[in-house]
C-alpha atoms as a PDB file:
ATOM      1  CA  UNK A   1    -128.859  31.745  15.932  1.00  0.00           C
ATOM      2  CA  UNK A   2    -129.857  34.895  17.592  1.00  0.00           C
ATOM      3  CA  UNK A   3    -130.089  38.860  17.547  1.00  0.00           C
ATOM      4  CA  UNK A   4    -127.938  40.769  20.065  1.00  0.00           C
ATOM      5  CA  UNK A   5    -126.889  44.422  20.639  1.00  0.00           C
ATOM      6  CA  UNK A   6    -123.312  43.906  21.213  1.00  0.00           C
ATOM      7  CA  UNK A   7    -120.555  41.586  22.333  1.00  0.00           C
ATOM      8  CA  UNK A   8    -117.752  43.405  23.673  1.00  0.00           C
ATOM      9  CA  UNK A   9    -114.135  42.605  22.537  1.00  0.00           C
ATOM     10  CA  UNK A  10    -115.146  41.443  19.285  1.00  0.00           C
ATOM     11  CA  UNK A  11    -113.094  42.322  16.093  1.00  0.00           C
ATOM     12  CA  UNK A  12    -115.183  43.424  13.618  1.00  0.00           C
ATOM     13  CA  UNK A  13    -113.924  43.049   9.631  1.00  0.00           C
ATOM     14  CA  UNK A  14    -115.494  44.450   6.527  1.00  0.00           C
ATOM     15  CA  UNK A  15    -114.510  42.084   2.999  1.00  0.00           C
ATOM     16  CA  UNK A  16    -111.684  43.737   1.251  1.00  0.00           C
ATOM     17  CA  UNK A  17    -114.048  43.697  -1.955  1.00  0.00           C
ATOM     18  CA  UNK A  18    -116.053  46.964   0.147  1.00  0.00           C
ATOM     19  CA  UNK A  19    -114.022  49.555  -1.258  1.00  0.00           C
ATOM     20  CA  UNK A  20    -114.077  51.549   1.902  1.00  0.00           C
ATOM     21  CA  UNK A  21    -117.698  52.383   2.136  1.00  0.00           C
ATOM     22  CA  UNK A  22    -119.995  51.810   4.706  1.00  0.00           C
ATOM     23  CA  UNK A  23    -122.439  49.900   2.430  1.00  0.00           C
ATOM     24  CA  UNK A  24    -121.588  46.271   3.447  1.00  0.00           C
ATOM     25  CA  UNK A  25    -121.926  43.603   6.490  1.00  0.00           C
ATOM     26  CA  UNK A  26    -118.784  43.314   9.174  1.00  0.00           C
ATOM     27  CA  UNK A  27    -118.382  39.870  10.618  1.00  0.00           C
ATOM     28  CA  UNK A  28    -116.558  38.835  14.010  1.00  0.00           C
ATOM     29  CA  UNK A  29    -115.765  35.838  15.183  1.00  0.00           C
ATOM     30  CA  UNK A  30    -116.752  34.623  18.395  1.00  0.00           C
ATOM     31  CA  UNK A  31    -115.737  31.097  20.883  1.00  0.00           C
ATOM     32  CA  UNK A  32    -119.278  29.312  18.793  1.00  0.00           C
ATOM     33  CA  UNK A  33    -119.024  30.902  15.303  1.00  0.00           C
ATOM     34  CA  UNK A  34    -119.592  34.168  13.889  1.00  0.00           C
ATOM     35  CA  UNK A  35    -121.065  37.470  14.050  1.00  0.00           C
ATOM     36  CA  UNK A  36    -122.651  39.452  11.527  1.00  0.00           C
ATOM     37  CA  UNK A  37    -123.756  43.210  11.626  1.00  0.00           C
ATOM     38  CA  UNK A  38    -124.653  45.827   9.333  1.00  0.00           C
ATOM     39  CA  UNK A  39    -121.858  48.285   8.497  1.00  0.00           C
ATOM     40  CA  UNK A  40    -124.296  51.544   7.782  1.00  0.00           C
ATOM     41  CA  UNK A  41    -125.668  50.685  11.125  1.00  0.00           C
ATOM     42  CA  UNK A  42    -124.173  48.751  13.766  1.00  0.00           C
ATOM     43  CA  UNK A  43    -125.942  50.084  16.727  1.00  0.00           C
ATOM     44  CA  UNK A  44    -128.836  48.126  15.281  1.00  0.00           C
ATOM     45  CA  UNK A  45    -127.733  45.045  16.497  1.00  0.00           C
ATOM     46  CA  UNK A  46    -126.218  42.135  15.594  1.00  0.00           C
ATOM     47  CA  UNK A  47    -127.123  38.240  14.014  1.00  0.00           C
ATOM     48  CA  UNK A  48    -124.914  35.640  15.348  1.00  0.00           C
ATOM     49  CA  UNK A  49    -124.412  32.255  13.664  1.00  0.00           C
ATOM     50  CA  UNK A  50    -123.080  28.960  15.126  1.00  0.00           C
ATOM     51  CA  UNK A  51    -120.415  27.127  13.200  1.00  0.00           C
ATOM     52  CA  UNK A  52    -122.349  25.385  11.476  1.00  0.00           C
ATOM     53  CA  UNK A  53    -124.768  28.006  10.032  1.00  0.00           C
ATOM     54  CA  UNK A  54    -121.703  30.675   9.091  1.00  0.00           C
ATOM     55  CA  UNK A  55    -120.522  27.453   6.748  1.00  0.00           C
ATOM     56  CA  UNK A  56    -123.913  26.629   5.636  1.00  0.00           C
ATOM     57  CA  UNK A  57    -124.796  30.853   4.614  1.00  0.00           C
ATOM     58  CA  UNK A  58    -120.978  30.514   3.066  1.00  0.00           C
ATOM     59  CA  UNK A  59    -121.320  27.408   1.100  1.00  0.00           C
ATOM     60  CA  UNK A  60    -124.766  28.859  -0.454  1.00  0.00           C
ATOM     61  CA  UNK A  61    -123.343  32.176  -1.105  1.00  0.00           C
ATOM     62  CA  UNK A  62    -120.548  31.069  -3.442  1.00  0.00           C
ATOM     63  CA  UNK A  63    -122.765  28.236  -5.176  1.00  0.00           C
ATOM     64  CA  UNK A  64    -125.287  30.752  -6.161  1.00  0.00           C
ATOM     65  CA  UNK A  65    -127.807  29.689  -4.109  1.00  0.00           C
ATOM     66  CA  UNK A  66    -128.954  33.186  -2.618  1.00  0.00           C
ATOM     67  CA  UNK A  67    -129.793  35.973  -4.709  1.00  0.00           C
ATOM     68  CA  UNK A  68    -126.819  38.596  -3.859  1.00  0.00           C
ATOM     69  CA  UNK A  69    -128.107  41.025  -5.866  1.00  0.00           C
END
């Protein structure tokens, strides 16, 4: 896991649940896993994931284990 500015050629996606607004995280994937940046802001930077991790933050998400609100 690590903190980058960019990765060119990536193809950045927002979840179709964003409704169009800018209020949500894009994700890319890249050759080791998957990158993760916020939409508001990408210029900040981006967190990127290996495998692994993206399925471990997924699995969590949608058995409640983080606190999405």
């Amino acid at each position: 896991m690590g903190t980058k500015v960019d990765i060119p050629g990536l193809e950045w996606r927002k979840s179709t649940h964003s409704g169009g607004g800018n209020d949500c995280v894009e994700v890319a994937f890249t050759p080791d896993g998957t990158a993760l940046r916020d939409s508001k802001n990408p210029a900040a930077g981006l967190l990127t994931l290996h495998s692994a991790g993206w399925d471990a933050l997924l699995s969590a998400a949608r058995s409640g284990e983080l606190n999405l609100r």
